[in-house]
Protein backbone atom coordinates (compact mmCIF):
# COMPACT_ATOMS: atom_id res chain seq x y z
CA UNK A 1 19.84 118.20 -85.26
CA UNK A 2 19.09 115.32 -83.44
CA UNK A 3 17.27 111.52 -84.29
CA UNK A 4 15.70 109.26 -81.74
CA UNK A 5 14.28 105.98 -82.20
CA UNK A 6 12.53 103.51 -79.75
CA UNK A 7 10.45 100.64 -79.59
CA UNK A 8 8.55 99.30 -76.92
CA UNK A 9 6.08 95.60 -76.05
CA UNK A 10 3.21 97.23 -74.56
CA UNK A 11 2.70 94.12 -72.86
CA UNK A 12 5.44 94.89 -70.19
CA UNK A 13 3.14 97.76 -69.94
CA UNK A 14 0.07 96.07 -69.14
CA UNK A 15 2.05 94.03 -66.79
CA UNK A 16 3.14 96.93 -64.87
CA UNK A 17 -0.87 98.05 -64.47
CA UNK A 18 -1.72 95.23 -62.93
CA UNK A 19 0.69 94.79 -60.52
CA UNK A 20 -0.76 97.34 -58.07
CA UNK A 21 -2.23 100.95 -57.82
CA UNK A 22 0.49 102.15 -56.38
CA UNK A 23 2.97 100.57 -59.04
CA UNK A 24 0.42 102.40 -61.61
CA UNK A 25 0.78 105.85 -59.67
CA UNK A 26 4.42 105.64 -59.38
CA UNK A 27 4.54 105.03 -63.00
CA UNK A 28 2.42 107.65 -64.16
CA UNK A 29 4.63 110.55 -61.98
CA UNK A 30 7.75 109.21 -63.43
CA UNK A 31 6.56 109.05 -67.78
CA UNK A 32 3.64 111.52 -67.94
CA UNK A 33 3.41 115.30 -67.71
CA UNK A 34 1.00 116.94 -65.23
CA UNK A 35 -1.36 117.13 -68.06
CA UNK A 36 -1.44 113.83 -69.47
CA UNK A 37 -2.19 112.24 -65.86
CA UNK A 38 -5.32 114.29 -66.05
CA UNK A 39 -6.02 112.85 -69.53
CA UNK A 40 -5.09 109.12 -68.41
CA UNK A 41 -7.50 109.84 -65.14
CA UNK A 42 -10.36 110.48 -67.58
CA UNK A 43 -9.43 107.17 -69.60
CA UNK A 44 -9.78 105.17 -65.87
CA UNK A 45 -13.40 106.45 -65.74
CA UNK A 46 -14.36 105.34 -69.45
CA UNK A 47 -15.32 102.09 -71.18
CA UNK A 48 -11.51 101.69 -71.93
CA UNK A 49 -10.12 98.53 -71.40
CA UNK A 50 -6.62 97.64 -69.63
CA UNK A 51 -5.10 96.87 -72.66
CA UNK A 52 -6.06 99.88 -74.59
CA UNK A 53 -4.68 102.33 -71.51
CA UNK A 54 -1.54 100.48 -71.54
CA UNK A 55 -1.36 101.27 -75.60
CA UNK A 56 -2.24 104.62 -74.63
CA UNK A 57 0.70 104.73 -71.99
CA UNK A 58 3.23 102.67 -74.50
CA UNK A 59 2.66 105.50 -76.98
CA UNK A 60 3.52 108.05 -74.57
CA UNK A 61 6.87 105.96 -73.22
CA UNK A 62 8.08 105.41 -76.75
CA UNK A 63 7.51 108.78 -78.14
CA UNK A 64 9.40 110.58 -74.69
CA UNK A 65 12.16 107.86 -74.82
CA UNK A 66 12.54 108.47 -78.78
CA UNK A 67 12.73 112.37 -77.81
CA UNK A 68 15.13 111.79 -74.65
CA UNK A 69 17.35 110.33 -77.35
CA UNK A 70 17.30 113.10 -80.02
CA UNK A 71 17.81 116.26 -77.74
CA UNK A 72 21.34 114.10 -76.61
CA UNK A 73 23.72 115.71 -75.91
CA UNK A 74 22.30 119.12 -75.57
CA UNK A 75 19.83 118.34 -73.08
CA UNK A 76 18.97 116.16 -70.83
CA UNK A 77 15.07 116.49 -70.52
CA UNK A 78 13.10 113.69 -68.67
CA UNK A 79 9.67 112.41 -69.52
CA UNK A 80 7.32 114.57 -66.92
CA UNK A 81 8.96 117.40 -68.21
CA UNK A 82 7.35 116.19 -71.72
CA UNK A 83 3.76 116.70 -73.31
CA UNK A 84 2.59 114.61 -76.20
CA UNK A 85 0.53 116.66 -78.34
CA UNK A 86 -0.64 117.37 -81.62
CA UNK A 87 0.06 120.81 -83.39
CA UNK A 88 -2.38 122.99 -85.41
CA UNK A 89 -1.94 121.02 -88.63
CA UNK A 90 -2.70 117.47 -86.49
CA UNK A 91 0.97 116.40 -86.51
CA UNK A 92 2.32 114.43 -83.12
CA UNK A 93 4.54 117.07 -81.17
CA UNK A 94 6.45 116.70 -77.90
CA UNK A 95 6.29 120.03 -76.14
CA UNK A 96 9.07 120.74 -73.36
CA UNK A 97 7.47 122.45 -70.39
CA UNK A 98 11.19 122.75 -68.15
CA UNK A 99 11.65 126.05 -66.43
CA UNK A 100 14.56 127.70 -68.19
CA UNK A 101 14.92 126.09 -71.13
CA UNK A 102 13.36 126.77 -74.46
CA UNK A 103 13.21 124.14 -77.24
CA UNK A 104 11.09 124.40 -79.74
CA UNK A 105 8.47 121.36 -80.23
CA UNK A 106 9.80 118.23 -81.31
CA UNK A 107 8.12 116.02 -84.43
CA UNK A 108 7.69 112.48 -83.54
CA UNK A 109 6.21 110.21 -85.21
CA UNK A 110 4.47 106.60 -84.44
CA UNK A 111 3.08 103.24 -85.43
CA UNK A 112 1.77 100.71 -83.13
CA UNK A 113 0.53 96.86 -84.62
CA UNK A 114 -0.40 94.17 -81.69
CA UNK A 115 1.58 94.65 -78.97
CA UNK A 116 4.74 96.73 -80.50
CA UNK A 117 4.67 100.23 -80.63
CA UNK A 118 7.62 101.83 -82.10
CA UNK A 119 8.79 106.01 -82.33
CA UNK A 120 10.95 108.52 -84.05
CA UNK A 121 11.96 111.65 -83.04
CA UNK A 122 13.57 114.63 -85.12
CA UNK A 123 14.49 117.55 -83.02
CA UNK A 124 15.62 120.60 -85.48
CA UNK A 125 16.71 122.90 -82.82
């Protein structure tokens, strides 16, 4: 069993988008999986603000880094290799998509208020 906890200012975030596009790109290959780029692309063409992608992408950060924390010291599994998702009964998951290695989804949960996010993560292996 594992527990991993993590809070983030989605501010430093939002900073981080605005620096440049290629800051932004960089950013996106090294915290989101395949998947979720394609998801975050979609958010770039909509009525989203900055501030509400960065909350989208602090969500994402907090839950992986809460996740990376609870599969130590069994694995070491980095963020593109992780999918935030919701299971069949609506529950926040992170799903491990790592050649090789099978572990079964982890719960997460998390709260965001302002410009805090914060995230747990139970892995029952």
């Amino acid at each position: 069993m594992g527990i991993g906890i993590d809070i983030l200012k989605v501010s430093r975030i939002r900073m981080l988008l605005e620096k440049s596009k290629f800051t932004e790109s960089r950013f996106l290959e090294k915290c989101l999986h395949p998947k979720e780029i394609q998801q975050y692309r979609l958010l770039q063409g909509s009525q989203i603000t900055q501030a509400q992608r960065a909350k989208w992408l602090g969500v994402r950060w907090s839950v992986k880094e809460a996740t990376f924390k609870a599969l130590q010291p069994s694995y070491y599994i980095y963020m593109p290799f992780m999918e935030y998702a919701h299971n069949k009964q609506g529950m926040p998951v992170i799903n491990i998509h790592k050649p090789n290695v099978s572990i079964t989804p982890v719960s997460v949960s998390v709260s965001h208020d302002g410009d805090y996010v914060v995230a747990n993560a139970l892995y029952l292996p």
